[in-house]
Protein backbone atom coordinates (compact mmCIF):
# COMPACT_ATOMS: atom_id res chain seq x y z
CA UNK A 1 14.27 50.01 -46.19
CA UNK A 2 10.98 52.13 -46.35
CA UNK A 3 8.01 50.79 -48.11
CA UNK A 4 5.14 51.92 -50.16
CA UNK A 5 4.95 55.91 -49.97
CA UNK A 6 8.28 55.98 -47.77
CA UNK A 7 9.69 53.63 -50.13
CA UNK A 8 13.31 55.48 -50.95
CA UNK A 9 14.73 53.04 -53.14
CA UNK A 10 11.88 53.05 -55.78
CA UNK A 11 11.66 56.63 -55.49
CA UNK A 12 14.89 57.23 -56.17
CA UNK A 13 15.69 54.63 -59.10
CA UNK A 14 12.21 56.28 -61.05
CA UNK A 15 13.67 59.69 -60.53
CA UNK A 16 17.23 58.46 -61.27
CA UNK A 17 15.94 56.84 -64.55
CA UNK A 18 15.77 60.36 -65.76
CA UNK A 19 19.08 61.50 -64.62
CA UNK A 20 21.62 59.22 -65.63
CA UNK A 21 23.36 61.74 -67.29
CA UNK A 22 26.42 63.75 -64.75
CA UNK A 23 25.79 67.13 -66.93
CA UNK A 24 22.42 66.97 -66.27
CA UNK A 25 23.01 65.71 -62.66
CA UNK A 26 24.66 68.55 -61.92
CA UNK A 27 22.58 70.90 -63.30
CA UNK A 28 19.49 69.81 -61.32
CA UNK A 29 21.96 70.13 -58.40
CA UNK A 30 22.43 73.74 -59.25
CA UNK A 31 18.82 74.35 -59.94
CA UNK A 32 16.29 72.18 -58.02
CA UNK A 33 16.99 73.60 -54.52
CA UNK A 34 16.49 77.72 -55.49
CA UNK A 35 13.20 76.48 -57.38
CA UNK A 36 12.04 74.87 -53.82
CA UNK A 37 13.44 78.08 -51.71
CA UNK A 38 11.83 80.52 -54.68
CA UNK A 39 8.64 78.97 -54.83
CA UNK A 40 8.46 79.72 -50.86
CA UNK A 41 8.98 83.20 -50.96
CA UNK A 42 5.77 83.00 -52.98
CA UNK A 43 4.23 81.04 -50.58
CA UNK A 44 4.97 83.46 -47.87
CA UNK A 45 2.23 86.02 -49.02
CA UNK A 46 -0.61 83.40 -48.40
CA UNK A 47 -2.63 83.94 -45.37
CA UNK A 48 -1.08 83.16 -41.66
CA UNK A 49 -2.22 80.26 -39.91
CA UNK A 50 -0.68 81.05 -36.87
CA UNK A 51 2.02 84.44 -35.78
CA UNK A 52 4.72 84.43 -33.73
CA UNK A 53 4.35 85.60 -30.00
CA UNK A 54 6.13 88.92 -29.74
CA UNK A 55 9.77 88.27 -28.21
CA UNK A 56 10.87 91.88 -26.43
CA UNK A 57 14.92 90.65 -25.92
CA UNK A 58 15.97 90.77 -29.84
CA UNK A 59 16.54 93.94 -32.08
CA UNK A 60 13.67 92.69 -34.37
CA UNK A 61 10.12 91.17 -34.28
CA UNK A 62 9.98 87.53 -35.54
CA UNK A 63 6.43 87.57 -36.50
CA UNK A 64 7.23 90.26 -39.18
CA UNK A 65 8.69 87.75 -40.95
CA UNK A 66 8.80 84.13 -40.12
CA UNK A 67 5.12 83.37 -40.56
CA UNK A 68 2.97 79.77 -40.27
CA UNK A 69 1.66 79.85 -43.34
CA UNK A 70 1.06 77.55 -46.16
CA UNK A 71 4.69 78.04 -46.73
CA UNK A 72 5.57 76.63 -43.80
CA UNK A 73 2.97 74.00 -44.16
CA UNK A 74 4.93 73.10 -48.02
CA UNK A 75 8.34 73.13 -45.98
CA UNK A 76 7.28 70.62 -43.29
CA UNK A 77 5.55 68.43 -45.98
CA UNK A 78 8.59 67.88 -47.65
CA UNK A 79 10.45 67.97 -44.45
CA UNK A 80 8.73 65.20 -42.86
CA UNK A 81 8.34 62.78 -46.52
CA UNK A 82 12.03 63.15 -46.07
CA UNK A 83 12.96 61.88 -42.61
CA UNK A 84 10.53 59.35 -43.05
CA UNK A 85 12.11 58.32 -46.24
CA UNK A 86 15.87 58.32 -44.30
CA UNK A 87 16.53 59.09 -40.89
CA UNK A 88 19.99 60.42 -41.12
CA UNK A 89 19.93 62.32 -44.66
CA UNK A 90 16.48 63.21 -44.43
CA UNK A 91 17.08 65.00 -41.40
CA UNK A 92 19.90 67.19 -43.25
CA UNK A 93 17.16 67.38 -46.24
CA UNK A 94 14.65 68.56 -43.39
CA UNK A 95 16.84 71.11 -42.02
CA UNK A 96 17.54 72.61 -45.22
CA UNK A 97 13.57 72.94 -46.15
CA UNK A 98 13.71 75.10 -42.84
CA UNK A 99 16.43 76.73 -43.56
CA UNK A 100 14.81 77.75 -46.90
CA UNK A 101 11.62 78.57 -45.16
CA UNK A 102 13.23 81.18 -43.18
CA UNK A 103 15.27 82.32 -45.49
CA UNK A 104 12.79 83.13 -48.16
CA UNK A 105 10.25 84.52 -45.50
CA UNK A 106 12.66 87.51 -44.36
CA UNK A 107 13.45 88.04 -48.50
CA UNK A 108 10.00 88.24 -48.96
CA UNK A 109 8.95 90.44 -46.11
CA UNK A 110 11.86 92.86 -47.26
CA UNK A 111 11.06 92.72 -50.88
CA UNK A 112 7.46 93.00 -50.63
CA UNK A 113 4.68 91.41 -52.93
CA UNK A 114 5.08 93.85 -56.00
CA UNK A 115 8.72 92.91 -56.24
CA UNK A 116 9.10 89.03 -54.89
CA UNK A 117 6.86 87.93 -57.73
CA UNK A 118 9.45 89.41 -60.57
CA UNK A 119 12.43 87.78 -58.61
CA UNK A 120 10.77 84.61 -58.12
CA UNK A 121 9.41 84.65 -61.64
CA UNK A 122 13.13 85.22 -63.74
CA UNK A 123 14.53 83.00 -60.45
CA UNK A 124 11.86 80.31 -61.85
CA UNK A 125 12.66 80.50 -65.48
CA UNK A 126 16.35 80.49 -65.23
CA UNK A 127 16.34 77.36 -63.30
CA UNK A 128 13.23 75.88 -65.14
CA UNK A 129 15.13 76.44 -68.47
CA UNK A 130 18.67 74.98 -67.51
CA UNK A 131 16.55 71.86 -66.21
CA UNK A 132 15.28 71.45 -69.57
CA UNK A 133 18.51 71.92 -71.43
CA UNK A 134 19.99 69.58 -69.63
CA UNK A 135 17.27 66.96 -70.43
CA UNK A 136 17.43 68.30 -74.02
CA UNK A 137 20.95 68.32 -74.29
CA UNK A 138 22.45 66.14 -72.11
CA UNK A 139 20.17 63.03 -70.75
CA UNK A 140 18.25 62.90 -74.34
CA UNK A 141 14.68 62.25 -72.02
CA UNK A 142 11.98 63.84 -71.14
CA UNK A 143 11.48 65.40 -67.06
CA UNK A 144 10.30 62.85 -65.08
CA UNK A 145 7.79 65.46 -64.12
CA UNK A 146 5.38 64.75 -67.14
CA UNK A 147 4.91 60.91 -66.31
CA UNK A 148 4.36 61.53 -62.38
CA UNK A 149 4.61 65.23 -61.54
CA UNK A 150 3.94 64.62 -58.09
CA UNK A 151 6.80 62.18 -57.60
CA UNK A 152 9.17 64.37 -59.48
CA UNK A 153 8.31 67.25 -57.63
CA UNK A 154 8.57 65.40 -54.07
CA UNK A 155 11.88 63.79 -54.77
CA UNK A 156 13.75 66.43 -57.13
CA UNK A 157 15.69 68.08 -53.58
CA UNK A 158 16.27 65.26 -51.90
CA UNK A 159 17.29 63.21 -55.33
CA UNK A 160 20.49 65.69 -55.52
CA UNK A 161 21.29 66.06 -51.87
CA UNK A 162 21.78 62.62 -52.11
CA UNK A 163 23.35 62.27 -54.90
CA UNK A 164 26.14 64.85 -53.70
CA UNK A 165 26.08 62.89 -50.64
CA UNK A 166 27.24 59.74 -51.77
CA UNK A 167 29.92 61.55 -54.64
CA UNK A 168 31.61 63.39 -51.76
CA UNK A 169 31.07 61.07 -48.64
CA UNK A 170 30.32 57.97 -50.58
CA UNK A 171 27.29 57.74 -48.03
CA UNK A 172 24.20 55.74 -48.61
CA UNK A 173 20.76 55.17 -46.41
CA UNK A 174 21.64 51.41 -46.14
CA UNK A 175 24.45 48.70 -47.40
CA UNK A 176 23.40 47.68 -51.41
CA UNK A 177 21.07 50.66 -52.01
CA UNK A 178 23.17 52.27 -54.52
CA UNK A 179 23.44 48.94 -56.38
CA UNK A 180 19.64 47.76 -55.86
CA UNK A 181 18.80 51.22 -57.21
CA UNK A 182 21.66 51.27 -60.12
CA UNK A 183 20.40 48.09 -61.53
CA UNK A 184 16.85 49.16 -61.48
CA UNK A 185 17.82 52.29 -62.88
CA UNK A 186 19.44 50.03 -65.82
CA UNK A 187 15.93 47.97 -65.75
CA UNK A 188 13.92 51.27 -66.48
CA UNK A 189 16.03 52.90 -69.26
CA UNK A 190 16.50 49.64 -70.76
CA UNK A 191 12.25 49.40 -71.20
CA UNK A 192 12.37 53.11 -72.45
CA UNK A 193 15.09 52.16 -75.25
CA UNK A 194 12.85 49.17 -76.29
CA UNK A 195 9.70 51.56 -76.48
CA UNK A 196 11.57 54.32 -78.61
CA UNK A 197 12.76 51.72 -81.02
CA UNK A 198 9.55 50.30 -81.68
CA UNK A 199 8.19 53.57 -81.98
CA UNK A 200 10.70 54.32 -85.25
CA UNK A 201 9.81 50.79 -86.72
């Protein structure tokens, strides 16, 4: 069980306090991943830290592309918090920031500044607005992103891998973290009831 910064289990039940709700589940399961992937094909038109060595035995350069840059940098931040967090899903949540990284780099590169922006931007607010529906709608809270927007940024992708890991493969980082983070879960939205009551007396 991590602790402090690495500490999955509290990370999880303060994100999970605000999605208790399956609608809403599974709408930040649609949405949360192209908002990370979108937001790096933005990323890919900040300045290169480091190119690619030419490679002369494949149809196409690399380094026109795949770039180390501070989108790479944001894909191997999250990468790392991650595996740190979990070994054995955080390495599947690591290889699927990479996968994003690369995949957004060649869409950007082909699309070009002048029309990545306008993709990323509708992308964006599509997947920014069903987010808040379903908190609207559906959970009846606010995003946990405006009482710790760095946590809720940080966790949101690996929050619903997880969470589709343990519906389809019942799998979980350790024995009893599903139940330590369930009743802390209850613990949390049990305090935010007692607040909005005494708020309306």
């Amino acid at each position: 069980m991590g602790k402090g910064l690495f500490d999955l289990e509290k990370h999880f039940a303060f994100y999970g306090a605000y999605h208790s709700n399956p609608i809403n589940i599974l709408i930040h399961v649609f949405f949360v991943w192209p908002i990370f992937y979108t937001s790096l094909v933005l990323f890919y038109f900040t300045p290169s830290l480091f190119n690619f060595p030419q490679i002369s035995f494949i149809p196409f350069q690399v380094s026109d592309s795949l770039v180390l840059n501070f989108g790479f940098l944001f894909a191997l931040m999250y990468a790392m918090f991650y595996v740190f967090m979990d070994m054995k899903a955080g390495t599947l949540a690591a290889l699927l920031c990479f996968l994003c990284w690369v995949g957004s780099s060649f869409l950007a590169n082909k699309l070009g500044f002048s029309l990545a922006w306008r993709v990323v931007l509708a992308a964006q607010l599509i997947c920014w607005t069903g987010q808040f529906i379903g908190h609207g709608l559906f959970e009846k809270r606010a995003p946990a992103l405006l009482d710790n927007i760095s946590q809720a940024f940080l966790m949101a992708p690996f929050f619903v891998l997880l969470e589709v890991l343990h519906k389809f493969f019942d799998y979980e980082p350790y024995p009893g973290f599903h139940a330590n983070v369930k009743a802390k879960i209850e613990t949390d939205r049990k305090e935010w009831q007692d607040k909005k009551l005494k708020k309306i007396s």
